[in-house]
C-alpha atoms as a PDB file:
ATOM      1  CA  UNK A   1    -108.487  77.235-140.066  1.00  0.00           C
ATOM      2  CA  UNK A   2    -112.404  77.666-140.115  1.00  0.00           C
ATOM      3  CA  UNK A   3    -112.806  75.629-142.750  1.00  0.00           C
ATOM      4  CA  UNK A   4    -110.998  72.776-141.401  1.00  0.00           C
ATOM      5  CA  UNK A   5    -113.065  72.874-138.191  1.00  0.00           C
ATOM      6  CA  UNK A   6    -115.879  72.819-140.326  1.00  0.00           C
ATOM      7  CA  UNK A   7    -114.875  69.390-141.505  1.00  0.00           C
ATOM      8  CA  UNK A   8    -113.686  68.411-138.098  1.00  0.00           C
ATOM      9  CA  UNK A   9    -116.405  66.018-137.747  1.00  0.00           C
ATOM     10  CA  UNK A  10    -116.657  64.547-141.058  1.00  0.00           C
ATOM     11  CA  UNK A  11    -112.541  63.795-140.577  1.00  0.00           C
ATOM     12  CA  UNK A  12    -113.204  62.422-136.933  1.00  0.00           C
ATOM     13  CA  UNK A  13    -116.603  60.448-137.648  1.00  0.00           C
ATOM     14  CA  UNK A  14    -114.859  57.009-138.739  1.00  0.00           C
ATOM     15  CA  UNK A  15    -112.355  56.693-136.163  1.00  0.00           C
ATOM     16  CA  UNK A  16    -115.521  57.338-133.556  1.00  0.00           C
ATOM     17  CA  UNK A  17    -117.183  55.025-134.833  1.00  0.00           C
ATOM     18  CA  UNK A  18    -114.999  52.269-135.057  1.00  0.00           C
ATOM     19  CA  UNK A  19    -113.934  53.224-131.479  1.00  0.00           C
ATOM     20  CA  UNK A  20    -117.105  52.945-130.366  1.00  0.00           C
ATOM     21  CA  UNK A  21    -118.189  49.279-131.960  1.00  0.00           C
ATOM     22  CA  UNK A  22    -114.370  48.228-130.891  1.00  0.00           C
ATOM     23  CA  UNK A  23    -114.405  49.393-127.258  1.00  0.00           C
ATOM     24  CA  UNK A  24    -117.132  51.660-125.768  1.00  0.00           C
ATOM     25  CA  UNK A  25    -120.017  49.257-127.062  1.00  0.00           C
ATOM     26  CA  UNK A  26    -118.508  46.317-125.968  1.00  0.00           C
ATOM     27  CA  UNK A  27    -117.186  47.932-122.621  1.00  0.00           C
ATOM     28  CA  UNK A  28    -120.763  48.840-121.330  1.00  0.00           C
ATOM     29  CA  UNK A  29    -121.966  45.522-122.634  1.00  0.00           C
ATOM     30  CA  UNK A  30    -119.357  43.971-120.360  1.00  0.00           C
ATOM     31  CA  UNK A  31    -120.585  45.976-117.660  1.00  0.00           C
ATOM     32  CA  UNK A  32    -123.657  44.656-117.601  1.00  0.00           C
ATOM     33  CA  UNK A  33    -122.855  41.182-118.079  1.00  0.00           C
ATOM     34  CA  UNK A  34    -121.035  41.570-114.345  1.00  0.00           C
ATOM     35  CA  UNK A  35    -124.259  41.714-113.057  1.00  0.00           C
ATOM     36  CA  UNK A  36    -125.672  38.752-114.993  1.00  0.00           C
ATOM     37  CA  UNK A  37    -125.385  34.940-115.263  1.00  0.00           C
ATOM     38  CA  UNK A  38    -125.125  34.238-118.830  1.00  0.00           C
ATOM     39  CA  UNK A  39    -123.992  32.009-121.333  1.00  0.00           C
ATOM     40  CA  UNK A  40    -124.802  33.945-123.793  1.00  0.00           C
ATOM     41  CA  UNK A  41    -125.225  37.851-124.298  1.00  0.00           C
ATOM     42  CA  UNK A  42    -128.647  36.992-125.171  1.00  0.00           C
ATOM     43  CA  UNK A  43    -129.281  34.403-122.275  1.00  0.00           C
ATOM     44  CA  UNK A  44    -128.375  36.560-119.173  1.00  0.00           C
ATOM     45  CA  UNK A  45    -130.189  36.785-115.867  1.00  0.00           C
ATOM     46  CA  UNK A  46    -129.778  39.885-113.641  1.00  0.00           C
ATOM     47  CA  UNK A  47    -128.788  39.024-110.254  1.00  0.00           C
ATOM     48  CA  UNK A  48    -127.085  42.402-109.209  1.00  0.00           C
ATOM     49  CA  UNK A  49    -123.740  42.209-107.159  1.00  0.00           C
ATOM     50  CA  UNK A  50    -123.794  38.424-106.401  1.00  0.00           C
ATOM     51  CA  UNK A  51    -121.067  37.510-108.823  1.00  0.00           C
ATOM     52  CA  UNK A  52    -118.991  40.523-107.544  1.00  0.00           C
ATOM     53  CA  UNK A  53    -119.441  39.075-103.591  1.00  0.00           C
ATOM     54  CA  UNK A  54    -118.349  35.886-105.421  1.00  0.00           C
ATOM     55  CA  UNK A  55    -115.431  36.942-106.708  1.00  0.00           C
ATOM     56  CA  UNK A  56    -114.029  37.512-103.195  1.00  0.00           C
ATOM     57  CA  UNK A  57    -115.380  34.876-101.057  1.00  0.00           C
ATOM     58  CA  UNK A  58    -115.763  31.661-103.634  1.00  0.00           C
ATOM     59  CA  UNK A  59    -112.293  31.309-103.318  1.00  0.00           C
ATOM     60  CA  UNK A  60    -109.155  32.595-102.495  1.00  0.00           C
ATOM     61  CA  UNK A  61    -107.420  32.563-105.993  1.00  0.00           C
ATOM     62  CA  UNK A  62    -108.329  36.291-106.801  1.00  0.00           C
ATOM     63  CA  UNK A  63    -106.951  37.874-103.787  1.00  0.00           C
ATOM     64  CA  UNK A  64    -104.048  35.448-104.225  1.00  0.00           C
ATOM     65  CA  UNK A  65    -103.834  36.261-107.981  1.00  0.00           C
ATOM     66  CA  UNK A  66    -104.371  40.626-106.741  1.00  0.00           C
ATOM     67  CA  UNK A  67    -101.640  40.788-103.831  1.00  0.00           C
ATOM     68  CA  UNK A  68     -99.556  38.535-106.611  1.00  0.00           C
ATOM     69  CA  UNK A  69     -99.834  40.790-109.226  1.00  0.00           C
ATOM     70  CA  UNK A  70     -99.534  44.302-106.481  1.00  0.00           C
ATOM     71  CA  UNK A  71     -96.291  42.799-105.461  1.00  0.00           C
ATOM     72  CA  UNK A  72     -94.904  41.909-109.392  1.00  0.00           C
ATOM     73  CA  UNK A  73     -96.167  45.609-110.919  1.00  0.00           C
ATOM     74  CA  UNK A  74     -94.313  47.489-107.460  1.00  0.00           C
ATOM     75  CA  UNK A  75     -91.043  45.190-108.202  1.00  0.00           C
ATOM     76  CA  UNK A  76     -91.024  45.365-112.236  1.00  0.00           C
ATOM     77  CA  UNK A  77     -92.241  49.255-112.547  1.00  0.00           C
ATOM     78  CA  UNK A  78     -89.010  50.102-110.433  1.00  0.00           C
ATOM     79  CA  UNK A  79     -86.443  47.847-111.798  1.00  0.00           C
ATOM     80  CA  UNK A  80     -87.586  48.330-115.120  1.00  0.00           C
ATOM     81  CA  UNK A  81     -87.439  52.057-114.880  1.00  0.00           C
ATOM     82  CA  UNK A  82     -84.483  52.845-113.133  1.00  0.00           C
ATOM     83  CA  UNK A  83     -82.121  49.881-115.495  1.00  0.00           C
ATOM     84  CA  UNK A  84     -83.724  51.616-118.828  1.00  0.00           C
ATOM     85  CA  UNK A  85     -82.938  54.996-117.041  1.00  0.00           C
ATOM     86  CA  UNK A  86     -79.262  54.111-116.494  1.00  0.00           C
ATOM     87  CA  UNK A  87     -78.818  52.433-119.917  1.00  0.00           C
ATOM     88  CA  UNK A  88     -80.718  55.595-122.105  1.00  0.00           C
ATOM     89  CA  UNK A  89     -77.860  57.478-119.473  1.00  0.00           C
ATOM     90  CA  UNK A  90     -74.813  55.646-120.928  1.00  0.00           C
ATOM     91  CA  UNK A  91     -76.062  55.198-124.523  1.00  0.00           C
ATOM     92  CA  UNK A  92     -76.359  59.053-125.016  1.00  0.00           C
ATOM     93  CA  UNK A  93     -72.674  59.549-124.191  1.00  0.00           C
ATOM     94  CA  UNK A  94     -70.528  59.246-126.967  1.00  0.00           C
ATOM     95  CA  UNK A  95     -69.559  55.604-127.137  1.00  0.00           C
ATOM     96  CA  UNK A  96     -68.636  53.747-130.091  1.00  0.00           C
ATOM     97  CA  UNK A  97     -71.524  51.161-131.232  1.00  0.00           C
ATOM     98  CA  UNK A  98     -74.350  53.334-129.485  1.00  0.00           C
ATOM     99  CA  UNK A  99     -76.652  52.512-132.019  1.00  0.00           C
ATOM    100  CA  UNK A 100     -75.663  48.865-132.293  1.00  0.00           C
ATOM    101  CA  UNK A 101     -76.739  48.609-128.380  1.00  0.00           C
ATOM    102  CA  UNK A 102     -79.770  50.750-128.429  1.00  0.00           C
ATOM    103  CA  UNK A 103     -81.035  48.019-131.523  1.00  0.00           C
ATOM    104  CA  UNK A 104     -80.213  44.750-129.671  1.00  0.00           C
ATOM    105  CA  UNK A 105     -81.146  46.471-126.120  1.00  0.00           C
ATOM    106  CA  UNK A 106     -84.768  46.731-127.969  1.00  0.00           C
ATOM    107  CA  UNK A 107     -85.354  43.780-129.843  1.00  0.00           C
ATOM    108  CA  UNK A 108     -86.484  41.457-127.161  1.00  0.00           C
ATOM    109  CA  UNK A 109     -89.326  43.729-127.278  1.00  0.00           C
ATOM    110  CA  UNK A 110     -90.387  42.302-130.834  1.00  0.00           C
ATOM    111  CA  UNK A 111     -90.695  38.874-129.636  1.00  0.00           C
ATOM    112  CA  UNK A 112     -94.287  37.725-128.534  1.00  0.00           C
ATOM    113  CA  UNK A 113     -94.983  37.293-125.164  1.00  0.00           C
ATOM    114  CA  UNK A 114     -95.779  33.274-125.248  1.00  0.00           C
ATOM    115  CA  UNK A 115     -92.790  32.752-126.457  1.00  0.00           C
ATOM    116  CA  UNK A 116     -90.925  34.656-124.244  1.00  0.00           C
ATOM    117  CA  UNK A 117     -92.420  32.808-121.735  1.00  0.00           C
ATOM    118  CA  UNK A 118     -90.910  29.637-123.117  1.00  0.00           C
ATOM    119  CA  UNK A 119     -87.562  30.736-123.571  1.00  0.00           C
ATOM    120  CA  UNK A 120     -87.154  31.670-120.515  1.00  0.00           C
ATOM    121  CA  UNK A 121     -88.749  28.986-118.597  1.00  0.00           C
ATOM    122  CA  UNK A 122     -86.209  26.691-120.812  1.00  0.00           C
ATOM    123  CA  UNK A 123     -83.591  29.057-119.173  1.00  0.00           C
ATOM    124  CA  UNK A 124     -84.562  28.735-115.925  1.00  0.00           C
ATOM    125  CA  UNK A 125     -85.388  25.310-115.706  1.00  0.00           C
ATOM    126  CA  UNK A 126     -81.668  24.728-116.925  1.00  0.00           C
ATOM    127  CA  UNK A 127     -80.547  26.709-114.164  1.00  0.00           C
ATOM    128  CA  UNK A 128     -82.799  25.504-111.253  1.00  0.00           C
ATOM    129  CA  UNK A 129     -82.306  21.580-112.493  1.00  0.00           C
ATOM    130  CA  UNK A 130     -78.636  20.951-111.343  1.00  0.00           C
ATOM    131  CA  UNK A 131     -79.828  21.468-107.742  1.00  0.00           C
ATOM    132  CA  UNK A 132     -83.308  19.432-107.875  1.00  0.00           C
ATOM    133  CA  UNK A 133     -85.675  22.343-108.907  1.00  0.00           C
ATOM    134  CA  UNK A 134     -87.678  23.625-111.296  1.00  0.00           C
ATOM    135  CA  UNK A 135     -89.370  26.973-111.923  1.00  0.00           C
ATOM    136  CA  UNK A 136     -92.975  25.661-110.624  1.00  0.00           C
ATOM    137  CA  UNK A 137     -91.134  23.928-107.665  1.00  0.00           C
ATOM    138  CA  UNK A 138     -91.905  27.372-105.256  1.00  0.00           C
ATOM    139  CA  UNK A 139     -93.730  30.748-106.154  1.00  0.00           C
ATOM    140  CA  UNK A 140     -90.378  32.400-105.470  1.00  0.00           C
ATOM    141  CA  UNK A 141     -89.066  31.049-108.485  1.00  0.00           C
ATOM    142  CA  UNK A 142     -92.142  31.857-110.701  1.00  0.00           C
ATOM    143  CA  UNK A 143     -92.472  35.382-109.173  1.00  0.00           C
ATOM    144  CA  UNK A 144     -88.465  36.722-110.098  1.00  0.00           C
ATOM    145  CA  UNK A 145     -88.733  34.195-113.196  1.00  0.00           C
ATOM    146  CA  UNK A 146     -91.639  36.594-114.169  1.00  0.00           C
ATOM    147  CA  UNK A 147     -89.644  39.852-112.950  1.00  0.00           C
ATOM    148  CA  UNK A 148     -86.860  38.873-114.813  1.00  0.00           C
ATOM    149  CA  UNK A 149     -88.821  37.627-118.403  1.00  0.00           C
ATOM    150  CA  UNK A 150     -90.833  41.375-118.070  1.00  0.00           C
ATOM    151  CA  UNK A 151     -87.388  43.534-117.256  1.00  0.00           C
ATOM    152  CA  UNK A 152     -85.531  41.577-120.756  1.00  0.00           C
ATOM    153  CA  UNK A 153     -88.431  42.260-122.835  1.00  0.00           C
ATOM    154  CA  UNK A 154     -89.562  45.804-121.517  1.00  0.00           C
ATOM    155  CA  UNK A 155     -86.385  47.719-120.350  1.00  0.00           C
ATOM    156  CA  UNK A 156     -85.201  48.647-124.077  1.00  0.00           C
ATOM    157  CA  UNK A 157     -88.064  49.931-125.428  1.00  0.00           C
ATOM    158  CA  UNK A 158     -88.758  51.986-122.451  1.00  0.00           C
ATOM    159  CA  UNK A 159     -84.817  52.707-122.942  1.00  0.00           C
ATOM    160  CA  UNK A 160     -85.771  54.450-125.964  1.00  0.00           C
ATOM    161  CA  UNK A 161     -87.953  56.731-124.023  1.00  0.00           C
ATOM    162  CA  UNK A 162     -85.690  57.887-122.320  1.00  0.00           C
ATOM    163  CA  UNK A 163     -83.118  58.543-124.514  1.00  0.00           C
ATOM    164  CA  UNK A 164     -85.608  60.464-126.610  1.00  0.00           C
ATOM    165  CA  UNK A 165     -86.469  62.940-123.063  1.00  0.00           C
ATOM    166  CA  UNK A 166     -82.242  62.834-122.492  1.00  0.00           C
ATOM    167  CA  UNK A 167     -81.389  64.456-125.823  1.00  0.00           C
ATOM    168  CA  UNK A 168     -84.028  66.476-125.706  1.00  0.00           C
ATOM    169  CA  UNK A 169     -82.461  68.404-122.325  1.00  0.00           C
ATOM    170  CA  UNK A 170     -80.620  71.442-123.200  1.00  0.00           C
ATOM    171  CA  UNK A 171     -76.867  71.574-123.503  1.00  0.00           C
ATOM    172  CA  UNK A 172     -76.405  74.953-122.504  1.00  0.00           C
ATOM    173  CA  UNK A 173     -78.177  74.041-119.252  1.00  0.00           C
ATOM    174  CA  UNK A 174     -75.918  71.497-118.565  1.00  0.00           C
ATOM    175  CA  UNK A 175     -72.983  73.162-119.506  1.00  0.00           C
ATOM    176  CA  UNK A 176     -73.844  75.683-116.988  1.00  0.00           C
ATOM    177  CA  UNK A 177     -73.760  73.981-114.194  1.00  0.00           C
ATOM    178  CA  UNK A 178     -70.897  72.288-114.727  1.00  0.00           C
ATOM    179  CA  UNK A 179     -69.307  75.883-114.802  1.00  0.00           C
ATOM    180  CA  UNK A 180     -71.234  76.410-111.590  1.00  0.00           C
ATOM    181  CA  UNK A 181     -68.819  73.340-110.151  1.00  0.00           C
ATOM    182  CA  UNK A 182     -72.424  70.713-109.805  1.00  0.00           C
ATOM    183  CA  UNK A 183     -71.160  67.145-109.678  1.00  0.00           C
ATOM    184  CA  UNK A 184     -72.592  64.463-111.371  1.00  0.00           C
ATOM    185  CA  UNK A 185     -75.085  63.706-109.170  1.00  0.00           C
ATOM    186  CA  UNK A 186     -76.199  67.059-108.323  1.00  0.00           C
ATOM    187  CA  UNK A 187     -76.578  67.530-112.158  1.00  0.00           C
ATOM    188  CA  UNK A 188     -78.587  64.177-112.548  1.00  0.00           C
ATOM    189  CA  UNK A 189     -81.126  65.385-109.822  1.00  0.00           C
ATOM    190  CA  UNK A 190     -81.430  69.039-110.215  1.00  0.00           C
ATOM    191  CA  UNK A 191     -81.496  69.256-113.944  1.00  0.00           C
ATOM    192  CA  UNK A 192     -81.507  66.537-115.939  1.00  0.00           C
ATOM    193  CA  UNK A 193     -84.397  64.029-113.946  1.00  0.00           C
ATOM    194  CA  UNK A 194     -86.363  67.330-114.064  1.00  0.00           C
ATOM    195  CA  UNK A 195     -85.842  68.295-117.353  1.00  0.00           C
ATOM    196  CA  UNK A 196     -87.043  64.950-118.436  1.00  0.00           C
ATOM    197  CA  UNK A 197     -90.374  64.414-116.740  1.00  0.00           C
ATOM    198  CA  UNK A 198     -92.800  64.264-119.590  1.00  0.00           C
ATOM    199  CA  UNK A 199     -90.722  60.757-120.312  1.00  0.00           C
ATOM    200  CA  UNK A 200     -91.136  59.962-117.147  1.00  0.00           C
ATOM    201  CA  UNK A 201     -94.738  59.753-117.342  1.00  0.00           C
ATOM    202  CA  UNK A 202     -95.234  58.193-120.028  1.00  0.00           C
ATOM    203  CA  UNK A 203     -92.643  55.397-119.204  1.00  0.00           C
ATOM    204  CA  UNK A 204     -94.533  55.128-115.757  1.00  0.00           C
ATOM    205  CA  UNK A 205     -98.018  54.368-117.461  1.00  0.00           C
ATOM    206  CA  UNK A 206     -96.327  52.220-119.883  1.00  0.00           C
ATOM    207  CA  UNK A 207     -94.670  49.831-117.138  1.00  0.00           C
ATOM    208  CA  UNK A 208     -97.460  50.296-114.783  1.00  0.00           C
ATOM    209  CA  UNK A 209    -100.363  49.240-117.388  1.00  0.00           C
ATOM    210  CA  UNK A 210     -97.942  46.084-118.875  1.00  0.00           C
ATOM    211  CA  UNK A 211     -97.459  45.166-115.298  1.00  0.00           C
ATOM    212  CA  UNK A 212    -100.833  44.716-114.264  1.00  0.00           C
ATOM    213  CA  UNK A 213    -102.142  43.116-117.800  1.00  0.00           C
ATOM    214  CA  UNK A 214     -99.641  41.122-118.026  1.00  0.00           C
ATOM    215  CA  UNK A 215    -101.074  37.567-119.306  1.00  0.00           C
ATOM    216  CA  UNK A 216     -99.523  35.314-122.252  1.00  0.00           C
ATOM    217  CA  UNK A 217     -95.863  35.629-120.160  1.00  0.00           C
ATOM    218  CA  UNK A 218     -97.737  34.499-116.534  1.00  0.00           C
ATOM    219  CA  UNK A 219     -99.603  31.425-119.094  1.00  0.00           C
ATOM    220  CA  UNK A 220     -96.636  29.948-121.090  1.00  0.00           C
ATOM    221  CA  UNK A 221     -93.602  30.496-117.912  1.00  0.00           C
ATOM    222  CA  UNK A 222     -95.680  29.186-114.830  1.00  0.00           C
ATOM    223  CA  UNK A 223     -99.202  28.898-115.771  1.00  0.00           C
ATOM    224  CA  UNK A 224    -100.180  29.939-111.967  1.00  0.00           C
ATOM    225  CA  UNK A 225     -97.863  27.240-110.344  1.00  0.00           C
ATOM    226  CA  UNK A 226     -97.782  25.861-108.394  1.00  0.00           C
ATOM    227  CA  UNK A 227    -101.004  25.644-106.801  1.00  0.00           C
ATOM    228  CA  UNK A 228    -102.529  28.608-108.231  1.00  0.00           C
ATOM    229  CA  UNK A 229     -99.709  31.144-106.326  1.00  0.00           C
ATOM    230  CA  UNK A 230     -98.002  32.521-109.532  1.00  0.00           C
ATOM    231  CA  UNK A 231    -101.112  33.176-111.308  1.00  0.00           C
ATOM    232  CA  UNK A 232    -101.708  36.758-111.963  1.00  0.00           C
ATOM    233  CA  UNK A 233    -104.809  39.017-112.612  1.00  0.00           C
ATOM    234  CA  UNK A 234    -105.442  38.690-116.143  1.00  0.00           C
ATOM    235  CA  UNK A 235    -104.892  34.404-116.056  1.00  0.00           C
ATOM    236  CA  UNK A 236    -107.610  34.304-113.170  1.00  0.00           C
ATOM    237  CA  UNK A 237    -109.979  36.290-115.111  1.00  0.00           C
ATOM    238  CA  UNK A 238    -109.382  33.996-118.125  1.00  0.00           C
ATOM    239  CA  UNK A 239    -109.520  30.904-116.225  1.00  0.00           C
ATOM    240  CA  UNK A 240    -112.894  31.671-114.341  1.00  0.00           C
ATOM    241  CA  UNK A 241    -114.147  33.000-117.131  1.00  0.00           C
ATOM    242  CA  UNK A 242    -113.361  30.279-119.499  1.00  0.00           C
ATOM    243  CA  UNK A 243    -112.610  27.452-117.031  1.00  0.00           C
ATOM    244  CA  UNK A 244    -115.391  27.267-114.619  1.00  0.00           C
ATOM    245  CA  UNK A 245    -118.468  26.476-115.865  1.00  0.00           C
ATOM    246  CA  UNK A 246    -121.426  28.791-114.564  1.00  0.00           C
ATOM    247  CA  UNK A 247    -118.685  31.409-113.831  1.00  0.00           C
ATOM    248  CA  UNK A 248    -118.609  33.454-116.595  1.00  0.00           C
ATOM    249  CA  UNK A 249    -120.529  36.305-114.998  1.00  0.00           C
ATOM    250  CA  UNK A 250    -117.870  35.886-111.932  1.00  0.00           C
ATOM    251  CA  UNK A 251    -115.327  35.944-114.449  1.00  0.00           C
ATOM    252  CA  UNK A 252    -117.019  39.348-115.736  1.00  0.00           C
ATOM    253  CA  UNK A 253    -117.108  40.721-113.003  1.00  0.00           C
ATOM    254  CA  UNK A 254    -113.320  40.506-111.967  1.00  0.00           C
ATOM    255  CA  UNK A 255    -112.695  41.564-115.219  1.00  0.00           C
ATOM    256  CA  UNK A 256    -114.625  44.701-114.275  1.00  0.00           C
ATOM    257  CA  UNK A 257    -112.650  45.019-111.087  1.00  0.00           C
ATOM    258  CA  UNK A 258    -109.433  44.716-112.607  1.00  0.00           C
ATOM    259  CA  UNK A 259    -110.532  47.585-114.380  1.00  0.00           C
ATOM    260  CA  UNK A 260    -111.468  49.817-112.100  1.00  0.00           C
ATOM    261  CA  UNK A 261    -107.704  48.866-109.818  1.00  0.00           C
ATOM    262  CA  UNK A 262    -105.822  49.700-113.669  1.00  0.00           C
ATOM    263  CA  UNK A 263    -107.473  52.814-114.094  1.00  0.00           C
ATOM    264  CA  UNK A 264    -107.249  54.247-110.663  1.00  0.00           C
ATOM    265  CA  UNK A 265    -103.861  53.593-110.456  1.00  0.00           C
ATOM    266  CA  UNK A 266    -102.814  54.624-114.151  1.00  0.00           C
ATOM    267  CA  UNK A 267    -104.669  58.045-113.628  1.00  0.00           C
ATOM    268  CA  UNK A 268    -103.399  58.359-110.082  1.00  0.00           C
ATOM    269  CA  UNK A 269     -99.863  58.337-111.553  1.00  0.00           C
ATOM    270  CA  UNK A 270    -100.721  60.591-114.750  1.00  0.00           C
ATOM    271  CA  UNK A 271    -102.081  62.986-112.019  1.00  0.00           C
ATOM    272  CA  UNK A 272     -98.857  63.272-110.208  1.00  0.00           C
ATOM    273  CA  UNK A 273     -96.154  63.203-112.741  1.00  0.00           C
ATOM    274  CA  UNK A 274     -97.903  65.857-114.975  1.00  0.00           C
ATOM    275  CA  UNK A 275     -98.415  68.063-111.762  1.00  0.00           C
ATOM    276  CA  UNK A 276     -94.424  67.464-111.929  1.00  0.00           C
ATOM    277  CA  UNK A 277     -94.044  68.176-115.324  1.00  0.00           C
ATOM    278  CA  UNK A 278     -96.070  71.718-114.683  1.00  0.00           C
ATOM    279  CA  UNK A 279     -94.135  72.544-111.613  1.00  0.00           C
ATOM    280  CA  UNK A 280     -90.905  72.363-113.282  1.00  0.00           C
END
């Protein structure tokens, strides 16, 4: 062993390094570009929080696009969770063609997000048109358009998750309280949810970090309509960014924001599921 710690940081050096010029360099370059105007990285003017008191009183669009996106992540993360939950549930009972549904539950998942976003705003539209609609005709329509696009493509790989943490439970334990006379429920609850927190977690920061990025789905189903009510966090960042000219320090700065609302949450969560996971 002492000679491969000795090597540790020969072994480790290239992945730092590329980490580094991919995402720490760039990161803290970002960071300070939220407190420029540029156009440039070269041409950029400090003018300390102005573009971050910008972000919130220019316009409405990125409180719009944050209570928006609050209200989508809340709505997906459960749905998503609890409907791969029950599926991983049923698929590790001994059905004929398990594997045959566990494949097709998780291919949507292989399909890029843009054109996801077209399907299914082909589907929609199809459905809404008979009675004088269309998917951009009210936010309501964009916002469970969007819930149901992110539940198709997400809920069977986070299926597989959870089939991994459900196999992974002891038989013997379960066995044993079914000799103790526990119903189904009492089993679900007491042992098995338990038993299968470390899954949990991770399917929690999976749902809740896709939630909140979420970006080429929100562009290619609604593109923000109408008016700029179905556009989520990562579109409004894009669009002021890219869209506005003179904005691209605003645009920064949200960026940063968004951030900062990710990580907080995402490490909130991590927090208190692990805690879980250590408890039981």
């Amino acid at each position: 062993m002492k000679p491969l710690k000795r090597y540790f940081p020969i072994f480790v050096l290239p992945t730092l390094i590329a980490f580094s010029i991919a995402f720490v360099i760039p990161f803290i370059m970002g960071l300070y570009l939220s407190f420029t105007e540029f156009t440039t990285v070269e041409n950029a003017t400090f003018v300390g929080i102005k573009n971050y008191i910008s972000a919130f009183t220019d316009n409405s669009d990125f409180l719009n696009a944050l209570w928006f996106t609050i209200g989508f992540a809340l709505v997906s993360i459960i749905t998503i969770n609890v409907f791969a939950f029950i599926l991983a549930l049923l698929l590790t009972r001994k059905i004929i063609g398990t594997n045959l549904f566990r494949t097709v539950f998780f291919m949507p998942n292989l399909i890029g997000g843009i054109v996801l976003g077209y399907i299914w705003q082909l589907i929609i539209n199809g459905v809404l048109q008979p009675f004088g609609y269309a998917i951009t005709s009210d936010e309501r329509f964009g916002f469970w358009g969007l819930i149901v696009l992110m539940n198709w493509q997400m809920i069977g790989y986070i299926m597989i998750i959870y089939i991994a943490g459900l196999t992974s439970v002891p038989t013997d334990i379960l066995e044993a309280a079914k000799v103790d006379g526990a119903g189904v429920f009492t089993t679900l609850f007491r042992i098995t949810i338990p038993s299968v927190m470390p899954s949990i977690t991770i399917c929690l920061f999976l749902t809740i970090t896709n939630s909140f990025k979420m970006f080429d789905q929100n562009l290619a189903l609604t593109a923000g309509a109408p008016s700029g009510r179905t556009k989520m966090l990562a579109l409004d960042i894009y669009e002021t960014f890219y869209g506005r000219v003179g904005y691209e320090g605003v645009g920064q700065a949200k960026a940063v924001i968004f951030f900062l609302i990710v990580a907080a949450i995402a490490l909130t969560q991590l927090i208190l599921t692990r805690r879980k996971e250590v408890e039981q």
